[in-house]
Protein backbone atom coordinates (compact mmCIF):
# COMPACT_ATOMS: atom_id res chain seq x y z
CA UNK A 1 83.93 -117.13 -5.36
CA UNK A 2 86.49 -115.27 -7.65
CA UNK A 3 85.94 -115.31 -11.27
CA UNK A 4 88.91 -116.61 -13.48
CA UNK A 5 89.19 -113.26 -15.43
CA UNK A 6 87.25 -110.53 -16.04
CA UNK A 7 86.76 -108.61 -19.94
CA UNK A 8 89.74 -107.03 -21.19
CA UNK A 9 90.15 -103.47 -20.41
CA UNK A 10 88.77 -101.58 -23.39
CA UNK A 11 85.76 -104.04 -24.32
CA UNK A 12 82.61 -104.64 -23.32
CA UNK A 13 80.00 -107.42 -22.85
CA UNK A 14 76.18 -106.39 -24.92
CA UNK A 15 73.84 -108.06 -22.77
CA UNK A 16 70.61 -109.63 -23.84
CA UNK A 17 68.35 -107.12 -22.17
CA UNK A 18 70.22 -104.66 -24.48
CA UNK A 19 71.75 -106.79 -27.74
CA UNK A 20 67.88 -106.47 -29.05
CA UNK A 21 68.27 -102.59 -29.45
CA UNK A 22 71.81 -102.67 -31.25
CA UNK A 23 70.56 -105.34 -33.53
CA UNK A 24 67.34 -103.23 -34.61
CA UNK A 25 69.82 -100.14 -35.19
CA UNK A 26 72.08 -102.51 -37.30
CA UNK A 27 69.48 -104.04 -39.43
CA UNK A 28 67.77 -100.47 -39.67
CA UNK A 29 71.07 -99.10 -41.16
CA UNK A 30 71.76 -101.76 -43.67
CA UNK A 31 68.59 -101.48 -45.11
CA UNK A 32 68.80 -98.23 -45.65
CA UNK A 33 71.95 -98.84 -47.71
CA UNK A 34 70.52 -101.22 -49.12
CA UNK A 35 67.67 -98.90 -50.96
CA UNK A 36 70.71 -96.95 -51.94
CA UNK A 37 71.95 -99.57 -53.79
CA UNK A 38 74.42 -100.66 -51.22
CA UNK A 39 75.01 -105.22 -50.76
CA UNK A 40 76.55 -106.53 -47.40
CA UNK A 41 80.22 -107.22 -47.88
CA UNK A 42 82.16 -109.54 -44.86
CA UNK A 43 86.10 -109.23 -44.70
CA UNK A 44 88.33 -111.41 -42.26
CA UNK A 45 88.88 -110.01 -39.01
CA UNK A 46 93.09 -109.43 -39.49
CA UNK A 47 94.70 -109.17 -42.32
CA UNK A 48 98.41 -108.71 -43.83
CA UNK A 49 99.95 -105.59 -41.30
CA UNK A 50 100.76 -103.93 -44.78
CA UNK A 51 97.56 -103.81 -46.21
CA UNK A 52 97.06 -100.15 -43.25
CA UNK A 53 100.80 -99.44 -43.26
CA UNK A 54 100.05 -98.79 -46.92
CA UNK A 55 96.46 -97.86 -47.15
CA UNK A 56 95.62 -96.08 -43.44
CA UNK A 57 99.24 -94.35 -43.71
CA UNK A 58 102.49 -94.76 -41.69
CA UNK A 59 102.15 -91.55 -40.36
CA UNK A 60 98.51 -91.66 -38.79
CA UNK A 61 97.96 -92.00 -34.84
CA UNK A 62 96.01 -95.64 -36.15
CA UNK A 63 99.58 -97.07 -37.73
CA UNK A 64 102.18 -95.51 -35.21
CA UNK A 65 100.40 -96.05 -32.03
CA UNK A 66 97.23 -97.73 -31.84
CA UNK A 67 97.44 -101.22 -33.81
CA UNK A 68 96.90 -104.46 -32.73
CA UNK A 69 100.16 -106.22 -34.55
CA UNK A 70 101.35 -109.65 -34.13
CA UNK A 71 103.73 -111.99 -35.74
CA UNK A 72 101.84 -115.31 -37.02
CA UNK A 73 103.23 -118.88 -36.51
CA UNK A 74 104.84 -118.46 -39.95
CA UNK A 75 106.41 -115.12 -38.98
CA UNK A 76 103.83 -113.25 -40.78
CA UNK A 77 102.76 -109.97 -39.41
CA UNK A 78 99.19 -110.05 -39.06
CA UNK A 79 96.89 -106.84 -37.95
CA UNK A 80 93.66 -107.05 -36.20
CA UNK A 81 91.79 -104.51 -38.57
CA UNK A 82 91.53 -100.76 -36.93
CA UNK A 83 89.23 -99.89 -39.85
CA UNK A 84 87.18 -101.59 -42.16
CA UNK A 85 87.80 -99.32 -45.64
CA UNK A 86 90.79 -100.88 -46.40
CA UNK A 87 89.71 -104.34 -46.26
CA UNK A 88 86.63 -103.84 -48.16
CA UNK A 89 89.05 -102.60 -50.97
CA UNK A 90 91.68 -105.16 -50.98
CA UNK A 91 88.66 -107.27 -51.64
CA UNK A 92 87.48 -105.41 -54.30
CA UNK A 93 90.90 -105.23 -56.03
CA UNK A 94 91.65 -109.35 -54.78
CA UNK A 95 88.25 -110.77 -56.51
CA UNK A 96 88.42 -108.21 -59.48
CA UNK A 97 84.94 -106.56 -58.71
CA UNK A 98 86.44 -103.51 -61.22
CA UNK A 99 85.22 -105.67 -64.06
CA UNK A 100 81.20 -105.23 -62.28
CA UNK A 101 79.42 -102.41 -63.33
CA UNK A 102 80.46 -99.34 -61.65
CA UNK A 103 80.04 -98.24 -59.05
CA UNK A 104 80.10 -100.99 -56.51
CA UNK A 105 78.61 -100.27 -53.24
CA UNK A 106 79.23 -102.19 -50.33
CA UNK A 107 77.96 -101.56 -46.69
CA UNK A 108 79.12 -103.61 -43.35
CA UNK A 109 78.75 -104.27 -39.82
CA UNK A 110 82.20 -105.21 -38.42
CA UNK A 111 84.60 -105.21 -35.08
CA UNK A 112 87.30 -102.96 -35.07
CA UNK A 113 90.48 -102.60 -32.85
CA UNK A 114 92.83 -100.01 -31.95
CA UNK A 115 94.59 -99.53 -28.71
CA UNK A 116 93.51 -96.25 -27.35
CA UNK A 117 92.99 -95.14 -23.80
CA UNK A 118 89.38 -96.64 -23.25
CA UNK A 119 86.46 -93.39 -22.66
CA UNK A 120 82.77 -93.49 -23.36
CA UNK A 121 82.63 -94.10 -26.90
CA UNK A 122 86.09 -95.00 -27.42
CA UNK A 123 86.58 -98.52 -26.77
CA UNK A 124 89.59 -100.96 -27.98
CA UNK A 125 87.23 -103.18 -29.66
CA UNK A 126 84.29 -101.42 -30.76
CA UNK A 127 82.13 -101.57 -33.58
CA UNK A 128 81.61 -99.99 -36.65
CA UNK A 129 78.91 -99.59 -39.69
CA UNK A 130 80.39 -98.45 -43.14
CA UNK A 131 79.81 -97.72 -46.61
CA UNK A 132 81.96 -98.00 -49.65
CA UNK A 133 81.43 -96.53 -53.12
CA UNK A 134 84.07 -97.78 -55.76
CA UNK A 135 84.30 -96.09 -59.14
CA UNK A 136 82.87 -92.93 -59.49
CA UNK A 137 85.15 -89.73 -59.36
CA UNK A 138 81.39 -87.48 -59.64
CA UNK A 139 80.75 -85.22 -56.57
CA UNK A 140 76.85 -86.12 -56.88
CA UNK A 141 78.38 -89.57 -55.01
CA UNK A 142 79.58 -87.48 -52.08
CA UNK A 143 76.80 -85.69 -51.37
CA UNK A 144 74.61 -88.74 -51.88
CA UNK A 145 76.64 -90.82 -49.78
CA UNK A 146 76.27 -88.32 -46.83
CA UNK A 147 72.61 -88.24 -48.03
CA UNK A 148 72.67 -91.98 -47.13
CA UNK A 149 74.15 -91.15 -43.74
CA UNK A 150 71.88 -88.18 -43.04
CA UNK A 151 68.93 -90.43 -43.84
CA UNK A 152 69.57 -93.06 -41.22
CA UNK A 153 70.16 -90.21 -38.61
CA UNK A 154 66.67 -89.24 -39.09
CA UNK A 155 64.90 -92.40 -39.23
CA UNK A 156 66.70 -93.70 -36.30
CA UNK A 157 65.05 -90.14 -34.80
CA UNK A 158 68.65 -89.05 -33.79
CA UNK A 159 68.55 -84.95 -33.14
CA UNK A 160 71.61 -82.04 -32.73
CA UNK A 161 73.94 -83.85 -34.89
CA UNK A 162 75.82 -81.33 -37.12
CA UNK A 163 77.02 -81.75 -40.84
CA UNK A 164 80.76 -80.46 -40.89
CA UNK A 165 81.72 -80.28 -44.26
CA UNK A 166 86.01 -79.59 -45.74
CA UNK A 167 87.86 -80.21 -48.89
CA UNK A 168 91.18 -81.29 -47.93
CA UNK A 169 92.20 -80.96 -51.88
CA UNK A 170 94.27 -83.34 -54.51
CA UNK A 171 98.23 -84.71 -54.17
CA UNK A 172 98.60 -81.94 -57.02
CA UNK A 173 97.17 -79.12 -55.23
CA UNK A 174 98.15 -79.99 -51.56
CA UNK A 175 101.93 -80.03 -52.14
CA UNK A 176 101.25 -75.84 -51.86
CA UNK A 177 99.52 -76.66 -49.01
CA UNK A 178 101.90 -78.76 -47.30
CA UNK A 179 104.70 -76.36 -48.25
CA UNK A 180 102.43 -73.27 -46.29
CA UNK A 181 101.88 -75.91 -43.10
CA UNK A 182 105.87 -76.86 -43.12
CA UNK A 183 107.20 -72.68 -43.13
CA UNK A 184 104.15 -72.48 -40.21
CA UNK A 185 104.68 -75.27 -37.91
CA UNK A 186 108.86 -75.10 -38.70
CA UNK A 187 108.84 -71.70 -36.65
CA UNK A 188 106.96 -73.59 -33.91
CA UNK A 189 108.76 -76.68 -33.94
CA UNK A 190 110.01 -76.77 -30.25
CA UNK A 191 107.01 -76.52 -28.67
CA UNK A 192 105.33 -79.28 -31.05
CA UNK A 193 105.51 -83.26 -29.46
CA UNK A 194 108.00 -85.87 -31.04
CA UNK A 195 105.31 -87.37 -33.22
CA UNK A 196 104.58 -84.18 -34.68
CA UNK A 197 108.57 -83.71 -35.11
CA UNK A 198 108.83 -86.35 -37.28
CA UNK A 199 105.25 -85.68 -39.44
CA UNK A 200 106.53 -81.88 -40.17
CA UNK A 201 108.67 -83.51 -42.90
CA UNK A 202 106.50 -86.66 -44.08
CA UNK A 203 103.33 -85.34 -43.60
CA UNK A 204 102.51 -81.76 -41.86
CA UNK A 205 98.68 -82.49 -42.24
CA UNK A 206 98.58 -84.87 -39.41
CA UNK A 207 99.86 -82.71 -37.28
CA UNK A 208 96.49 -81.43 -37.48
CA UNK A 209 95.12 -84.13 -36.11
CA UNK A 210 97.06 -84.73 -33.20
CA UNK A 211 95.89 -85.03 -29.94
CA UNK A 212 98.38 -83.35 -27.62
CA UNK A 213 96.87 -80.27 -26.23
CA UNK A 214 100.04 -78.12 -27.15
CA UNK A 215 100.12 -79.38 -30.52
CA UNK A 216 95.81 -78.68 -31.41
CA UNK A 217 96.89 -75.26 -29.45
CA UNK A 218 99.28 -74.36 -32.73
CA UNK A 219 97.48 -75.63 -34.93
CA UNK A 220 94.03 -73.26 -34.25
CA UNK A 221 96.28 -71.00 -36.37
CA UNK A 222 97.73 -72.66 -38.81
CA UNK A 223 97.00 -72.42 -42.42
CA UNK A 224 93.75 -73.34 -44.03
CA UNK A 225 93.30 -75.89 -46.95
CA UNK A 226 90.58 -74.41 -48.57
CA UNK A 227 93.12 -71.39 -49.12
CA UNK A 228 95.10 -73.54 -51.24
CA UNK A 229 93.05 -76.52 -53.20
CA UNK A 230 92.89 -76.10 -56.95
CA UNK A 231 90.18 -74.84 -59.04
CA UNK A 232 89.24 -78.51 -60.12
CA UNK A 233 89.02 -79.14 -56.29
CA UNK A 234 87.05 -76.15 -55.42
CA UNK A 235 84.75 -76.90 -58.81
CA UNK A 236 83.87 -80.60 -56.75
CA UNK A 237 83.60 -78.86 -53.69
CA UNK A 238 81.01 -76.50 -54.83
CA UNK A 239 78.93 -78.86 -56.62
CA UNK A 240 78.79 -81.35 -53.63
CA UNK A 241 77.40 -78.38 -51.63
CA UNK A 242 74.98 -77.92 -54.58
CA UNK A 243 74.26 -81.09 -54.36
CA UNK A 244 73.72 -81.20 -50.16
CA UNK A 245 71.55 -78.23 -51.02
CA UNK A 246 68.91 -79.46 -53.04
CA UNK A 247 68.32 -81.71 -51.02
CA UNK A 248 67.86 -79.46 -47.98
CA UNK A 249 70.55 -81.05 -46.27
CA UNK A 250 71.92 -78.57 -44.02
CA UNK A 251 75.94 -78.41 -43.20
CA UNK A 252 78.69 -76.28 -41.80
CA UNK A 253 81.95 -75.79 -43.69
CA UNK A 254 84.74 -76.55 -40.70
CA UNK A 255 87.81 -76.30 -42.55
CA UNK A 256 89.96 -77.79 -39.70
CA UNK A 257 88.33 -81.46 -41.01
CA UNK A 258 91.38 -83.48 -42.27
CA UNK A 259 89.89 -87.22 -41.07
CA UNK A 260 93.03 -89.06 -38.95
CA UNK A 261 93.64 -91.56 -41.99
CA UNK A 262 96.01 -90.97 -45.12
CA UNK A 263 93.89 -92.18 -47.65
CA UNK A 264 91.36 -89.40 -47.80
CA UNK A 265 91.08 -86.88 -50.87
CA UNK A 266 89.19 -83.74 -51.75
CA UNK A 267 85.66 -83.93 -49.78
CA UNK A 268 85.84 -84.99 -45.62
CA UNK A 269 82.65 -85.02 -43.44
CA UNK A 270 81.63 -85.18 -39.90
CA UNK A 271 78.67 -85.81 -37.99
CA UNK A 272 79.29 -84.56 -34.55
CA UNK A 273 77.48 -84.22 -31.51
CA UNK A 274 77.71 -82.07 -28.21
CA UNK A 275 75.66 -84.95 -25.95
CA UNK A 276 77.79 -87.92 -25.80
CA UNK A 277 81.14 -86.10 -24.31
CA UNK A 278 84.92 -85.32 -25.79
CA UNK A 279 84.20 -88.25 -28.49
CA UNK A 280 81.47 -86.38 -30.01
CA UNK A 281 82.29 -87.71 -33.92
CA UNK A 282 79.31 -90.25 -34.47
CA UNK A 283 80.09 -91.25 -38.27
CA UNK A 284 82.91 -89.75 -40.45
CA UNK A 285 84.59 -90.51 -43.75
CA UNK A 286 85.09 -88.88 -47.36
CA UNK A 287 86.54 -89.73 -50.84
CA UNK A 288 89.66 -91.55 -50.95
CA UNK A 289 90.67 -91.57 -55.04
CA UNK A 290 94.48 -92.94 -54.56
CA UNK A 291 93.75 -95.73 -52.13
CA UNK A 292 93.15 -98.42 -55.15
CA UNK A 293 96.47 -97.78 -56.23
CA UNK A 294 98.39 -97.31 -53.08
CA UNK A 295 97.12 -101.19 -52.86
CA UNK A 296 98.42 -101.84 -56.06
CA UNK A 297 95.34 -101.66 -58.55
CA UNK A 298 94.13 -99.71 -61.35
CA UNK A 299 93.47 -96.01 -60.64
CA UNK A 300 89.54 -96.01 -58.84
CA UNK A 301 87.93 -92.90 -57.18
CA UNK A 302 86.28 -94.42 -54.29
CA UNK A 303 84.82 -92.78 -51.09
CA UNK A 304 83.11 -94.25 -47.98
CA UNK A 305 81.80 -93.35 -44.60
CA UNK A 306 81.80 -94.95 -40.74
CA UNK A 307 79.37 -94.85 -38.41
CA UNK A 308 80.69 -95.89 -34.56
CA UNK A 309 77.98 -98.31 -33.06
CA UNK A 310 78.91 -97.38 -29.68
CA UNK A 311 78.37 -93.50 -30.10
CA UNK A 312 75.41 -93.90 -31.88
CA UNK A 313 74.16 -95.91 -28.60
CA UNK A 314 75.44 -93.72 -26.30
CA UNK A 315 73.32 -91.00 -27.97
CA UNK A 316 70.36 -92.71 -28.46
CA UNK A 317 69.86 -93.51 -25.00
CA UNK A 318 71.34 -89.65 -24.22
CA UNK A 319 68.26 -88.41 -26.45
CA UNK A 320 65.75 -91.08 -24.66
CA UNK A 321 65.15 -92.20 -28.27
CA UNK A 322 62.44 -94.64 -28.30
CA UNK A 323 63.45 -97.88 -29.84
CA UNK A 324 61.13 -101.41 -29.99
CA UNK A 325 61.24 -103.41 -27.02
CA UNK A 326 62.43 -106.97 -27.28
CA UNK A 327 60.40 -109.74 -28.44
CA UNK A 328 57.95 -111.36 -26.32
CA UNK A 329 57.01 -114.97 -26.15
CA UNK A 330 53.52 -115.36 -27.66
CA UNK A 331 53.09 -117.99 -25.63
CA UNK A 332 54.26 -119.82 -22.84
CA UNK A 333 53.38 -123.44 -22.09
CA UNK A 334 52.78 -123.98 -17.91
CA UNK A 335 53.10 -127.58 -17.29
CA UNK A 336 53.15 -130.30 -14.86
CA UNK A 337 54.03 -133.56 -14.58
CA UNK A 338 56.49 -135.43 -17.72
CA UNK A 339 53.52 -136.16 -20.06
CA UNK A 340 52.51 -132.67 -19.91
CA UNK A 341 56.16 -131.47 -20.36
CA UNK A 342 56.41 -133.84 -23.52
CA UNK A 343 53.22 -132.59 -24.91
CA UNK A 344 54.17 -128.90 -24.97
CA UNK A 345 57.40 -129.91 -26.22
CA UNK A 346 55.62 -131.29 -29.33
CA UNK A 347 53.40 -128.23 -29.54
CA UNK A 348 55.94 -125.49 -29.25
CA UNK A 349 58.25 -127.45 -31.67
CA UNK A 350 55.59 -127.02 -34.70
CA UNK A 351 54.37 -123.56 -33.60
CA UNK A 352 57.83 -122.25 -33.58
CA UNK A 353 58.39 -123.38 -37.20
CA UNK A 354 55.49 -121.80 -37.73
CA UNK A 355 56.59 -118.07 -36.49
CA UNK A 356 55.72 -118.33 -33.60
CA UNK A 357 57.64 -117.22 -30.39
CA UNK A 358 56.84 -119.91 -27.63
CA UNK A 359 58.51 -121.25 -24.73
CA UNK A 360 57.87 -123.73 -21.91
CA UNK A 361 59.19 -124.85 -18.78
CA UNK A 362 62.75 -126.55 -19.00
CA UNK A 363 63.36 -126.23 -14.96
CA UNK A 364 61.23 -128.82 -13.84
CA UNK A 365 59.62 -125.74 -11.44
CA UNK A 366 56.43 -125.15 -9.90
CA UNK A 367 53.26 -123.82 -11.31
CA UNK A 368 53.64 -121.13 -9.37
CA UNK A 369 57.10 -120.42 -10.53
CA UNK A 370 56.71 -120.45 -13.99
CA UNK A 371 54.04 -118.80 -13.72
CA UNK A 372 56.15 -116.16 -12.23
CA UNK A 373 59.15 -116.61 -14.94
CA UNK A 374 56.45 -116.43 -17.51
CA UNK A 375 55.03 -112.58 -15.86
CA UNK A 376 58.91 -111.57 -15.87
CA UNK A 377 59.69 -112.30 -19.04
CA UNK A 378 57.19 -110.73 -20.82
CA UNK A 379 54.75 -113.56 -22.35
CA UNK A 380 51.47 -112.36 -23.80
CA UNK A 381 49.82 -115.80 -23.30
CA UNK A 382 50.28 -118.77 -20.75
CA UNK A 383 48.54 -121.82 -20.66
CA UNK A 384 48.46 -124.69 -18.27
CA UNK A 385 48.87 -127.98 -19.53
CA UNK A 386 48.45 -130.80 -16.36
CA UNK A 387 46.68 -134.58 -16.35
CA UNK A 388 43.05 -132.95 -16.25
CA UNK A 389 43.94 -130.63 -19.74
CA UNK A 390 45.82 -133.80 -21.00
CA UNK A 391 42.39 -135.92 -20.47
CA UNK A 392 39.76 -133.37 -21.55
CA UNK A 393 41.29 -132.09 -24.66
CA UNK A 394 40.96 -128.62 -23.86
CA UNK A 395 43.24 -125.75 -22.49
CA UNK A 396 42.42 -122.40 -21.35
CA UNK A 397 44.70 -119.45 -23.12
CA UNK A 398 45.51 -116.63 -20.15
CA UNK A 399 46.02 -112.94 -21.58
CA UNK A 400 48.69 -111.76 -19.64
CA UNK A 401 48.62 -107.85 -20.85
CA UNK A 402 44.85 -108.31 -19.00
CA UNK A 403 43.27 -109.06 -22.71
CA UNK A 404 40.41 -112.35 -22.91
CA UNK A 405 41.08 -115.45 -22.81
CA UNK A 406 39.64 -118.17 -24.58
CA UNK A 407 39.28 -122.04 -24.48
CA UNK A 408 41.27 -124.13 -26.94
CA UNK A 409 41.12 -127.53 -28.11
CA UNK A 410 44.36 -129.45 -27.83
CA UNK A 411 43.55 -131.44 -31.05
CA UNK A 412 44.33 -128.79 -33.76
CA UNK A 413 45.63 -126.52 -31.02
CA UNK A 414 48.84 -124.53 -33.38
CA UNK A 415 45.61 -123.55 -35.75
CA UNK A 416 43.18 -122.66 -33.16
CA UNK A 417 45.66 -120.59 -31.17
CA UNK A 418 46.17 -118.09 -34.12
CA UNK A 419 43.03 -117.68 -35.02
CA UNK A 420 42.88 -116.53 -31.28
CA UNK A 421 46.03 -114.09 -32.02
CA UNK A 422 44.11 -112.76 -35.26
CA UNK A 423 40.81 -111.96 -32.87
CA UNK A 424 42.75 -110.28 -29.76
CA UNK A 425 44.54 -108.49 -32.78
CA UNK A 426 41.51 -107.05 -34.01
CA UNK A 427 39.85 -107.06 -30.94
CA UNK A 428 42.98 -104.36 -29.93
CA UNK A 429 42.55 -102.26 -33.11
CA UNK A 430 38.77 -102.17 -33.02
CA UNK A 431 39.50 -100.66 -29.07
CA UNK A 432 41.87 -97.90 -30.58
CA UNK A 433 39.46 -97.07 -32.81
CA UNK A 434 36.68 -96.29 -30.45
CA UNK A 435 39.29 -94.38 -28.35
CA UNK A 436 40.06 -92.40 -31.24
């Protein structure tokens, strides 16, 4: 039989026997942020196609080539959101959270879409954790927003990830710079692509970040921007790295770092790895001061980072990084016949509202075969429930993991079933004791 469709080309399905492990990672990283200070913030899914013509920047890779744009029934043009920092801020500015104590933080967990040619770790949809900071110009919130970042890497156990570390400078101080990457790339200009063509005159930095072999090829040489930020600049820079430093945060200054989006200001940051291939950028981001009023608010220094959920995955399981296993039923209810069925219905209702993870037969199979199920999915307890059990009033509890079992009354049986948990429990740490 042929299926209808298949997934589009660039997505991908997360399967039960994996969803556990992303969700873990997810709820790990927000909180983390959230003993930072950082509160959960949800935006919608698309939003107004100006909203990253404006704030991403009409000359990035994201805007020219790679968005998902559309034309609503009321001839809108609608944008299925490539990034999730210029959301978070049009909400910020929309529901006037400038009038909140500053700074706000905000973290997320959102989709993403760009079209890109799909790779390992570079999906059309994919999915993205980020943090934003709104209203602090200080440098001590750049180096403890990587600090944030940094922290998550090493709980998570993640190793060989590298700090790269660049200043790309002010709109004052960059217009030198611009003017030293125009009188560069304007003597190269015939062997540089037709995107690059046109950025030479709107914006020569993102010809930095092209991908076009020939294009990265002239760039290796072309001007550096730390050569050319301002002593304000260079004053932030140095007192984020002071900053990185005391807290033994190690880094790397790479200053070939401009970030592919317009928005960014003054500090940029990596974290890359070697393990996961070509797409070895796990989370990236930096300050972003003008984006508030690119949107049309008040002047806010702001600065965020993302974190790519599928990298982080890919590397993980790279690394052989341990991560918990999914949940297994307590118990599972064996039954046979209806009034057996109905009874473990009724038990498993009240013990589930009661924490507990419990499951029982829905297939009308065999002993035998959920008995079977039961093994496969992982339950640490099975009992059978049939007319004899039903009459006598009692069960027997089977330890599947090879622990003791025990006999249980039926009357009282949610009750008498965790006191059995609490005993195996300490049964288990008495045995690791000994050991020890």
């Amino acid at each position: 039989m042929a299926l209808v469709t298949k997934a589009i080309k660039g997505t991908q399905d997360l399967l039960p026997c994996d969803s556990h492990k992303n969700r873990y990672v997810e709820q790990t990283m927000l909180s983390i942020a959230e003993k930072f200070g950082f509160k959960e913030i949800r935006t919608p899914v698309f939003e107004h196609t100006e909203l990253f013509s404006r704030g991403v920047g009409d000359t990035t890779d994201v805007v020219q080539k790679e968005m998902y744009t559309f034309d609503d029934k009321g001839g809108r043009s609608i944008t299925l959101r490539p990034e999730g920092t210029a959301g978070a801020m049009r909400a910020f500015l929309e529901h006037g959270l400038f009038n909140e104590p500053l700074p706000q933080k905000v973290s997320y967990l959102t989709s993403c879409y760009r079209y890109e040619k799909p790779q390992a770790g570079r999906l059309r949809e994919f999915h993205q954790f980020g943090v934003e900071c709104f209203g602090t110009a200080a440098p001590a919130a750049d180096a403890e927003l990587i600090s944030l970042a940094h922290q998550i890497f090493s709980f998570l156990g993640v190793e060989g990830l590298t700090l790269e570390l660049n200043s790309i400078g002010c709109p004052t101080c960059r217009k030198n710079y611009h003017k030293a990457l125009r009188e560069y790339f304007e003597s190269r200009k015939a062997q540089l692509c037709p995107t690059c063509l046109d950025r030479l005159e709107r914006n020569p930095m993102r010809i930095l970040d092209c991908k076009n072999p020939e294009c990265q090829e002239i760039a290796k040489n072309a001007p550096k921007v730390l050569d050319y930020i301002c002593d304000d600049c260079a004053a932030h820079f140095a007192a984020v790295k002071s900053h990185l430093d005391a807290m033994n945060i190690p880094y790397v200054v790479n200053p070939t770092i401009v970030r592919g989006l317009d928005y960014y200001t003054r500090t940029v940051f990596e974290f890359v790895s070697t393990q996961i291939g070509a797409q070895g950028t796990v989370c990236g981001g930096g300050r972003y001061d003008g984006l508030a009023e690119e949107l049309g608010g008040s002047a806010t220094p702001s600065l965020g980072f993302a974190l790519g959920i599928e990298r982080l995955m890919l590397l993980l399981a790279a690394q052989n990084t341990p991560l918990p296993e999914e949940e297994r039923a307590d118990l599972f209810f064996v039954t046979m016949g209806d009034a057996a069925n109905c009874k473990a219905a009724q038990l498993a209702y009240s013990m589930r509202e009661n924490g507990l993870a419990v499951q029982y037969d829905i297939l009308g199979r065999s002993v035998k075969a959920q008995m079977k199920y039961a093994n496969k999915t992982g339950a640490r307890n099975t009992v059978v429930i049939g007319d004899s059990e039903l009459e006598s009033g009692e069960v027997t509890v089977k330890n599947m993991d090879g622990g003791d079992g025990a006999q249980l009354p039926l009357d009282g049986f949610e009750d008498a079933f965790e006191q059995y948990l609490i005993q195996a429990e300490l049964g288990r740490l008495a045995d690791e004791e000994i050991s020890f």
